[in-house]
N, C-alpha and C. Protein backbone atom coordinates (compact mmCIF):
# COMPACT_ATOMS: atom_id res chain seq x y z
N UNK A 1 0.83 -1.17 0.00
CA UNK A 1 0.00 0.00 0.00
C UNK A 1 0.89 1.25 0.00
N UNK A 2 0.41 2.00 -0.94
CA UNK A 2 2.16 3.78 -0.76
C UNK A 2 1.28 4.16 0.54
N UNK A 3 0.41 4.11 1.40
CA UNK A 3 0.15 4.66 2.34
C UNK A 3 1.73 4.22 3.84
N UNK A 4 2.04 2.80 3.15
CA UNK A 4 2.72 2.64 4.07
C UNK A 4 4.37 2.18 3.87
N UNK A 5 4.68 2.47 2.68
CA UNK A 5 6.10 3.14 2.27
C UNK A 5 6.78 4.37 3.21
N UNK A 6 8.01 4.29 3.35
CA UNK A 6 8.61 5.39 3.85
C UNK A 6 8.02 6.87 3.35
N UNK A 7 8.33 7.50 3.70
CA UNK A 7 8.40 8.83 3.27
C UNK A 7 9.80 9.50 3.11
N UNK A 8 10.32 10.42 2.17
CA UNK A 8 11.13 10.98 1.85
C UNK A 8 10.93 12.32 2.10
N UNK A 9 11.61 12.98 2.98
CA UNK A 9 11.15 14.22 2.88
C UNK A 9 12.43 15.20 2.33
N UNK A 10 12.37 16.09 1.07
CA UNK A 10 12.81 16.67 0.42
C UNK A 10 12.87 18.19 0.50
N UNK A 11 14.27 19.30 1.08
CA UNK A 11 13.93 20.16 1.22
C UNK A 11 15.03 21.11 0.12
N UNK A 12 14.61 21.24 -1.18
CA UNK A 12 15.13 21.97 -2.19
C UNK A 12 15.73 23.17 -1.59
N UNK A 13 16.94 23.61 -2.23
CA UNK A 13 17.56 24.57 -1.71
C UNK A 13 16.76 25.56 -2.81
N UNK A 14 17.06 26.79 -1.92
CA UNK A 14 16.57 27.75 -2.37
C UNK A 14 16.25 28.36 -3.95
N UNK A 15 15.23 28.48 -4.65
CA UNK A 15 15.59 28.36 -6.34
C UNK A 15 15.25 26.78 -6.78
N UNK A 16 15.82 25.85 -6.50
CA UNK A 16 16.08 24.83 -7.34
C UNK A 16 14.01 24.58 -7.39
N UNK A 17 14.19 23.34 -8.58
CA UNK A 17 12.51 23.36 -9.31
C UNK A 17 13.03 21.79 -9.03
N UNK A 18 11.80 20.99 -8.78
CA UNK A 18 11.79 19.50 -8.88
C UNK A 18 12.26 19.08 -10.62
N UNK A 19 12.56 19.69 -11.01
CA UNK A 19 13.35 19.11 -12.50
C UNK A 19 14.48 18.95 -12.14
N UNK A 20 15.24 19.61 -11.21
CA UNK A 20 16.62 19.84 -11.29
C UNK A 20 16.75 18.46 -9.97
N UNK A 21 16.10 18.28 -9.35
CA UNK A 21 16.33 16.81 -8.83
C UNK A 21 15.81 16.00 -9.04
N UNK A 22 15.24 15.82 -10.34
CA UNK A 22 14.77 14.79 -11.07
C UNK A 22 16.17 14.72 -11.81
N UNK A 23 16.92 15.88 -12.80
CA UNK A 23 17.88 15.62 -13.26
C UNK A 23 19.68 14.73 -12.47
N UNK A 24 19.23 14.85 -10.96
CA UNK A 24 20.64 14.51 -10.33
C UNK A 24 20.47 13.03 -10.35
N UNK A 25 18.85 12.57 -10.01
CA UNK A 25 18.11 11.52 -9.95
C UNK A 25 18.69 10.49 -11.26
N UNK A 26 18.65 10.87 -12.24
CA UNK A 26 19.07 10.61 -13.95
C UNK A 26 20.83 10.32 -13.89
N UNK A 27 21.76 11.17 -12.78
CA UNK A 27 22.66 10.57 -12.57
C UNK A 27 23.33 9.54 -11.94
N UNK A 28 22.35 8.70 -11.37
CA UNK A 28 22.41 8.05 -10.57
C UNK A 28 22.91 6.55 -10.94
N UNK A 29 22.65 5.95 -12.06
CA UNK A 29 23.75 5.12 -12.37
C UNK A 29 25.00 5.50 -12.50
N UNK A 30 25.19 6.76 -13.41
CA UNK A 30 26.98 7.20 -13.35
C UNK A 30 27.70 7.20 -11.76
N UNK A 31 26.60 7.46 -10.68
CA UNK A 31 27.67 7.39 -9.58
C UNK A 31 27.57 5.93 -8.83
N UNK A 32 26.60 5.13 -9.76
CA UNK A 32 27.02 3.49 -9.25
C UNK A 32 28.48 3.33 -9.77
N UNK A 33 28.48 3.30 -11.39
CA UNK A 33 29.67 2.95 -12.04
C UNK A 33 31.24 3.80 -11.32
N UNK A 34 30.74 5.17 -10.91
CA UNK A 34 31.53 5.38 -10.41
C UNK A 34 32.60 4.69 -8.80
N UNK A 35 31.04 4.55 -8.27
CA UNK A 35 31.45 3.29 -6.93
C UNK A 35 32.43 2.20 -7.55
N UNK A 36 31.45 1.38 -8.34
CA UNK A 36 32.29 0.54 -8.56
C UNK A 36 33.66 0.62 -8.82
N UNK A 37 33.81 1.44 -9.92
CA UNK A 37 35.27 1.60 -10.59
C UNK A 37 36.08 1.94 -8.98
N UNK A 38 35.54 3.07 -8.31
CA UNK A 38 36.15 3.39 -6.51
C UNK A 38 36.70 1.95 -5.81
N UNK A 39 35.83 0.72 -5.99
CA UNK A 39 35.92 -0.03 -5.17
C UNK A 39 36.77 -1.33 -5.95
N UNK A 40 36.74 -1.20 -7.17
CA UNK A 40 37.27 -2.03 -7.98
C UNK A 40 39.38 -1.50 -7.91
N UNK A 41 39.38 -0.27 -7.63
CA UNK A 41 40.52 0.47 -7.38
C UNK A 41 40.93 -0.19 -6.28
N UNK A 42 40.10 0.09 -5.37
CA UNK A 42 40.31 -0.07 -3.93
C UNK A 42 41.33 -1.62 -3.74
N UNK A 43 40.23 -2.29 -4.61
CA UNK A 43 40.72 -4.14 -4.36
C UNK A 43 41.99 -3.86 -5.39
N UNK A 44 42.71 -3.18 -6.31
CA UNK A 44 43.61 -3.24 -6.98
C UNK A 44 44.69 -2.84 -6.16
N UNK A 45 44.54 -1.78 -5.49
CA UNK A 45 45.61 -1.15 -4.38
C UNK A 45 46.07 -1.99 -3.25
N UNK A 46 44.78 -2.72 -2.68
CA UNK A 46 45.54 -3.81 -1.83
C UNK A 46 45.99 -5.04 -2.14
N UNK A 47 45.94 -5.16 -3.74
CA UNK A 47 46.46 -6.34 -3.97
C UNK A 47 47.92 -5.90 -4.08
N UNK A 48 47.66 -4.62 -4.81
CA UNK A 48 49.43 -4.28 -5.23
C UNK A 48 50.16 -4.37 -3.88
N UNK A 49 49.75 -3.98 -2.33
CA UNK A 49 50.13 -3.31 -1.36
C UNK A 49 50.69 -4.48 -1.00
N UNK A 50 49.92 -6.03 -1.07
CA UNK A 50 50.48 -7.37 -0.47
C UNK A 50 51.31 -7.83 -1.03
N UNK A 51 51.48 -7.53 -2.76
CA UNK A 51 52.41 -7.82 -3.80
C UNK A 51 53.62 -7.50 -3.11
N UNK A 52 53.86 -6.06 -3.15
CA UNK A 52 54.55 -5.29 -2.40
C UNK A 52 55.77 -5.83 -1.18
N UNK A 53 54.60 -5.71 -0.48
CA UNK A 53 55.23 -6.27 1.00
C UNK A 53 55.66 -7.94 1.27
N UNK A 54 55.20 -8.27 0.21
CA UNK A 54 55.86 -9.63 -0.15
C UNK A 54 57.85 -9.65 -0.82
N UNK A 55 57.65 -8.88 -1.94
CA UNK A 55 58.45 -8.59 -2.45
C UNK A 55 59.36 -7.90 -1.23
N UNK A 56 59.13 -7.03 -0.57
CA UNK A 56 59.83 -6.23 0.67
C UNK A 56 60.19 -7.23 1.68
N UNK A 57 59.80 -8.11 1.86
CA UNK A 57 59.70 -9.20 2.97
C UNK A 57 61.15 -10.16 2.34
N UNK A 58 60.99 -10.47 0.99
CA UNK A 58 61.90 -11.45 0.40
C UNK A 58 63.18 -10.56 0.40
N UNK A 59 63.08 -9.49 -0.01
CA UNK A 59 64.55 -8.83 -0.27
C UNK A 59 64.98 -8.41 1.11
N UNK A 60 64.23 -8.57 2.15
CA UNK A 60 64.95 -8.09 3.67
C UNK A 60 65.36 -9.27 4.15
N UNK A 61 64.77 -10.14 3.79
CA UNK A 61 65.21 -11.47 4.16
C UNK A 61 66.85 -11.97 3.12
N UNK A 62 66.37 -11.96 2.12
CA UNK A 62 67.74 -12.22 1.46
C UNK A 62 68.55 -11.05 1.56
N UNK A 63 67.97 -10.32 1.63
CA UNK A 63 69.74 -9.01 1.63
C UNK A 63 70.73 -9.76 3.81
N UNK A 64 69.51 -9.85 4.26
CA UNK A 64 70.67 -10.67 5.48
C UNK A 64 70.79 -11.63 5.27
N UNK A 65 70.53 -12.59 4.42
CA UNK A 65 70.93 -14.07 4.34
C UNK A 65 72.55 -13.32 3.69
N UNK A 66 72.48 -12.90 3.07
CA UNK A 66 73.63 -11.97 2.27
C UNK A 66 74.79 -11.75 3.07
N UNK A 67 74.22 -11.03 4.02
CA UNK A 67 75.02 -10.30 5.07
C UNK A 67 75.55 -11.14 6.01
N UNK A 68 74.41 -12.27 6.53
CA UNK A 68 75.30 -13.34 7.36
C UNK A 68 76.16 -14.23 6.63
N UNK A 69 75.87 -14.14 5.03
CA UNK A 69 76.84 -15.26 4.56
C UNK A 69 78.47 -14.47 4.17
N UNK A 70 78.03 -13.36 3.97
CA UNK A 70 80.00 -12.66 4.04
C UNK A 70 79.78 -12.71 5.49
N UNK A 71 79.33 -12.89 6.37
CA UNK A 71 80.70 -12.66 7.98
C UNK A 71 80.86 -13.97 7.79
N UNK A 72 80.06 -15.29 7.32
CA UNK A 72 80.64 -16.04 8.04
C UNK A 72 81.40 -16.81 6.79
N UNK A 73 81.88 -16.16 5.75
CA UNK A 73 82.77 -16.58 4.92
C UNK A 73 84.14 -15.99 5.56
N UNK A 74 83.82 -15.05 6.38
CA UNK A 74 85.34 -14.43 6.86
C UNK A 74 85.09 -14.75 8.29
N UNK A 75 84.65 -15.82 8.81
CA UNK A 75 84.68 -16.40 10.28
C UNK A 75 84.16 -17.86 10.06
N UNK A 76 83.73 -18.58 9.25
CA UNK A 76 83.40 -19.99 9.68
C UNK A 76 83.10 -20.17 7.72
N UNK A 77 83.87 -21.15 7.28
CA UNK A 77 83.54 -21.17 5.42
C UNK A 77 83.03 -21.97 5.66
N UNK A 78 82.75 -23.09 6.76
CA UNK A 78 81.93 -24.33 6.39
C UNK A 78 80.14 -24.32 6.13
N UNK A 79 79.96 -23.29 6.88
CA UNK A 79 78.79 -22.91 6.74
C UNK A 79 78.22 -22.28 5.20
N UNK A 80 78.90 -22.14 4.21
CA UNK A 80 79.33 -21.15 3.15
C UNK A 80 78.42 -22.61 1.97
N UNK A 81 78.76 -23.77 2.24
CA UNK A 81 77.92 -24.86 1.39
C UNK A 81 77.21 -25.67 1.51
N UNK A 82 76.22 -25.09 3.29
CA UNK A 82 75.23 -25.84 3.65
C UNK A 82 73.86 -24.79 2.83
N UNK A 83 73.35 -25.18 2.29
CA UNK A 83 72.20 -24.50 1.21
C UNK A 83 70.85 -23.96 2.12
N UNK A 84 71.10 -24.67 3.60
CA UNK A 84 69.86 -24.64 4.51
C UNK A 84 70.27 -23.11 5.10
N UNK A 85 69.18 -22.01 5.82
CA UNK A 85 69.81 -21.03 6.39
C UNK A 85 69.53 -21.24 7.96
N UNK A 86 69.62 -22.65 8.30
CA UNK A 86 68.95 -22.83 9.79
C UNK A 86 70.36 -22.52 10.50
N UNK A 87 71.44 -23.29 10.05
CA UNK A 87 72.87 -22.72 10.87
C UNK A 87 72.98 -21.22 10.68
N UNK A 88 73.10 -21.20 9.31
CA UNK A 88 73.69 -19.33 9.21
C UNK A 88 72.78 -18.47 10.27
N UNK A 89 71.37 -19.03 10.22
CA UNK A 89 70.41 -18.04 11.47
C UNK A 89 71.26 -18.56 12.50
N UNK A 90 71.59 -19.66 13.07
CA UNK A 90 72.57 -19.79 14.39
C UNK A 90 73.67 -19.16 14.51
N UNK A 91 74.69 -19.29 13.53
CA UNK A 91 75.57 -18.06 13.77
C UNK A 91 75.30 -16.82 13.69
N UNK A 92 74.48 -16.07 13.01
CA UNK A 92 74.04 -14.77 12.89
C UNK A 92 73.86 -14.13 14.20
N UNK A 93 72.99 -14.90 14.87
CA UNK A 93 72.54 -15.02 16.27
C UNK A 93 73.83 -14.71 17.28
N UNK A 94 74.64 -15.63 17.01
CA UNK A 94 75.90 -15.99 18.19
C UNK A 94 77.09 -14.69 17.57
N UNK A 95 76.89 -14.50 16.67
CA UNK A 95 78.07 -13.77 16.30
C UNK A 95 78.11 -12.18 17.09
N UNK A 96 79.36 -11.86 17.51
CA UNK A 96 79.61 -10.97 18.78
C UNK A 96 79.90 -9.03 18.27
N UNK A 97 79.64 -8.23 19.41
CA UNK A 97 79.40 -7.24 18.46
C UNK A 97 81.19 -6.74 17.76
N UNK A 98 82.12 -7.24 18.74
CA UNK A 98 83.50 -7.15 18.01
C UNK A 98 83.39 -7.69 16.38
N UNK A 99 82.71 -9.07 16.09
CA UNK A 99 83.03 -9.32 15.00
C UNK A 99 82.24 -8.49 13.89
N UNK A 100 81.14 -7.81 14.47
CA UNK A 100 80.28 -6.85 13.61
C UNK A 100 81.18 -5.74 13.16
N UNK A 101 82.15 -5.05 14.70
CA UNK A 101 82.34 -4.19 14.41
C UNK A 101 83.98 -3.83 13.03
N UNK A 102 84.32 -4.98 13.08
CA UNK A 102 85.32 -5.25 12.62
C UNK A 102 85.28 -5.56 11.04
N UNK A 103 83.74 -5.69 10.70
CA UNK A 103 83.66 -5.95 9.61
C UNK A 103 83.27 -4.87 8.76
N UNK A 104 82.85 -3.74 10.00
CA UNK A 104 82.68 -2.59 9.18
C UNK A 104 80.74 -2.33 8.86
N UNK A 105 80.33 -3.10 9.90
CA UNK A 105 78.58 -3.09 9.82
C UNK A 105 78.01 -2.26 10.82
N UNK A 106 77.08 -1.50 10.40
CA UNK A 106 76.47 -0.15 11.21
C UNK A 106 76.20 -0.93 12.48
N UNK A 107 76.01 -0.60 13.64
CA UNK A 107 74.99 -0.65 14.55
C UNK A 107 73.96 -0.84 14.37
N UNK A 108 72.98 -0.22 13.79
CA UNK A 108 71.80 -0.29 13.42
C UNK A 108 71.30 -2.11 12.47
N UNK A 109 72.23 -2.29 12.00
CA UNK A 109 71.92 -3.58 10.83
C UNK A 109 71.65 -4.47 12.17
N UNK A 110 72.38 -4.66 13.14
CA UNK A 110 73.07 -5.69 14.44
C UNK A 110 71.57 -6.43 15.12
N UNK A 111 70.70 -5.49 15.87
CA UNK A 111 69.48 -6.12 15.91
C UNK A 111 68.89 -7.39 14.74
N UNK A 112 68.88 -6.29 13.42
CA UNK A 112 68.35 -7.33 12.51
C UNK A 112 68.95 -8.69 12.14
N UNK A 113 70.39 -8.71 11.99
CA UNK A 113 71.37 -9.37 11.48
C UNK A 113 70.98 -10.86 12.85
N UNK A 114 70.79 -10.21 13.88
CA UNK A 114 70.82 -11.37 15.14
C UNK A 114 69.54 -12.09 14.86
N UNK A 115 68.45 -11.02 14.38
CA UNK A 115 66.56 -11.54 14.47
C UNK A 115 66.48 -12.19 13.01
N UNK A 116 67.53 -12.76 12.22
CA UNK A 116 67.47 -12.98 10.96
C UNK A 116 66.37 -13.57 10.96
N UNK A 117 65.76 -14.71 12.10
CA UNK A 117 65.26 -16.18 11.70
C UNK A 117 63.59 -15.52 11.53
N UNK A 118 63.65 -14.11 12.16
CA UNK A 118 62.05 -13.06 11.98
C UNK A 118 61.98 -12.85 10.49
N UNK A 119 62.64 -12.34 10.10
CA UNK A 119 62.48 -12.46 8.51
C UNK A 119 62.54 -13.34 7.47
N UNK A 120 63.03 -14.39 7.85
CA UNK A 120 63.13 -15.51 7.45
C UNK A 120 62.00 -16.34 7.09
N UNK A 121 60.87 -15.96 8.53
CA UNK A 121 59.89 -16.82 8.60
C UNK A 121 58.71 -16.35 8.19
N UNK A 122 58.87 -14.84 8.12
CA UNK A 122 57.98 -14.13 7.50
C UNK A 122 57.95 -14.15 6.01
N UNK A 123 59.30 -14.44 5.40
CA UNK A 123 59.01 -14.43 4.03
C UNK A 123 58.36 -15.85 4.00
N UNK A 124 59.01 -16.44 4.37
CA UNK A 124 58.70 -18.04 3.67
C UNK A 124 56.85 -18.39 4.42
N UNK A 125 56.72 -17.61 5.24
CA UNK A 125 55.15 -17.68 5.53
C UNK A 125 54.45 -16.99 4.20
N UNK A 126 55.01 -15.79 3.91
CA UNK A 126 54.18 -15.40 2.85
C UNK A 126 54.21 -16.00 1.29
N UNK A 127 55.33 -16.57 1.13
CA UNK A 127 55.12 -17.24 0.45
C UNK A 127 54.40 -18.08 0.33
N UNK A 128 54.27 -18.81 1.18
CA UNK A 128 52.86 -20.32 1.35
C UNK A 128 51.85 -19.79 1.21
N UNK A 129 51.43 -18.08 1.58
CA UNK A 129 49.86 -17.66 2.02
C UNK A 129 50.01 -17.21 0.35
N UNK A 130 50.71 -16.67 -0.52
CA UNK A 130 50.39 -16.58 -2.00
C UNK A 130 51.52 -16.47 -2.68
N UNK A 131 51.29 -18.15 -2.94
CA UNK A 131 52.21 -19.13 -3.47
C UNK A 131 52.25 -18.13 -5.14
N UNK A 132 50.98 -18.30 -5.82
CA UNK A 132 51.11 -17.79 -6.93
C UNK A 132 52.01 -16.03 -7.21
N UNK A 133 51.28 -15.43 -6.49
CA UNK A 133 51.26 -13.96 -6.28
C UNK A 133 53.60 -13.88 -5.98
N UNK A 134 53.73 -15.32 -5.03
CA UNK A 134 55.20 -15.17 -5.15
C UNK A 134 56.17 -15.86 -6.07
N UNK A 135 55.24 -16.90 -6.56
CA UNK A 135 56.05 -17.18 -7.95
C UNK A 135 56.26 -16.29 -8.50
N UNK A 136 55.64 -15.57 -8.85
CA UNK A 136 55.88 -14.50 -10.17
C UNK A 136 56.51 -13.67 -9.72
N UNK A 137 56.65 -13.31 -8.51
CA UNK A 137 57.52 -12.14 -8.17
C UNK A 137 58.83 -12.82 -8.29
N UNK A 138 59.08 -14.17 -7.98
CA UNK A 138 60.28 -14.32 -7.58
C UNK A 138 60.96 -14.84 -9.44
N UNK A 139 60.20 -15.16 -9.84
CA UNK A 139 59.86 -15.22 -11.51
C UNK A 139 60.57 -13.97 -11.98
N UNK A 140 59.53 -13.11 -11.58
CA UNK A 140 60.19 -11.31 -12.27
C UNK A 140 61.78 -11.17 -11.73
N UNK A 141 62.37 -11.62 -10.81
CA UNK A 141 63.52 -10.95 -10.05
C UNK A 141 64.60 -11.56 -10.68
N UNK A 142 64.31 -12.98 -11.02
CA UNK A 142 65.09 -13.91 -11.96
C UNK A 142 65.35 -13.15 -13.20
N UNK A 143 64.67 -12.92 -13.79
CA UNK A 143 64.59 -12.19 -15.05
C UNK A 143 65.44 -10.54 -15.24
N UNK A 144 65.62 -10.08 -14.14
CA UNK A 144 66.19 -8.77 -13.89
C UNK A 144 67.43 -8.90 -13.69
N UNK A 145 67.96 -10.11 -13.69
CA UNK A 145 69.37 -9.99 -13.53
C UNK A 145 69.88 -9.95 -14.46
């Protein structure tokens, strides 16, 4: 029954004629499409953002796999052709701030260099959570060399 529909109550600004909000009315799919395209963005930005931080995750992780593997080519070579990084995270760990300082590594790296096995586990977690999304990244990086 329209007796028992909502009511809308409409208070035209000053001047305006019910044509002219009949005409905004007429725009009203353009600002669906517009949503969409808004929200279709939206899901593009956080895909890029996880892409991203994936990619950021792998290169912080390998730039110290890096870093622990020159100290311990100039303090322990045996470790230098085990392919696993479960020792190198053990020495990374154990290694003392004399031998940091001697090698010529900021202060600042020293926290990270010790917490290797945090980045470590974070990449290789994200990898499992998008396996695809890190093939290809790790795909693209191959290719850039």
């Amino acid at each position: 029954m329209p007796e028992d529909r909502d009511k809308i109550h409409i208070h035209l600004p000053f001047g305006w004629e019910l044509e002219q909000i009949q005409d905004l009315q007429s725009l009203k799919p353009e600002v669906e499409k517009l949503k969409a395209e808004l929200h279709r963005l939206q899901k593009n930005e956080a895909q890029l953002h996880r892409s991203q931080k994936s990619r950021l995750s792998m290169l912080i992780a390998n730039a110290l796999i890096d870093l622990a593997r020159t100290i311990a080519k100039r303090y322990k070579s045996e470790l230098l052709d085990d392919p696993s990084t479960k020792r190198l995270q053990q020495f990374a760990a154990n290694v003392d701030d004399a031998q940091l300082q001697q090698m010529g590594i900021p202060k600042k790296f020293w926290p990270s260099l010790r917490n290797i096995e945090k980045y470590i586990i974070a990449r290789n977690q994200q990898a499992h959570e998008t396996s695809e999304d890190f093939a290809q990244l790790l795909l693209d990086e191959q290719f850039k060399e």
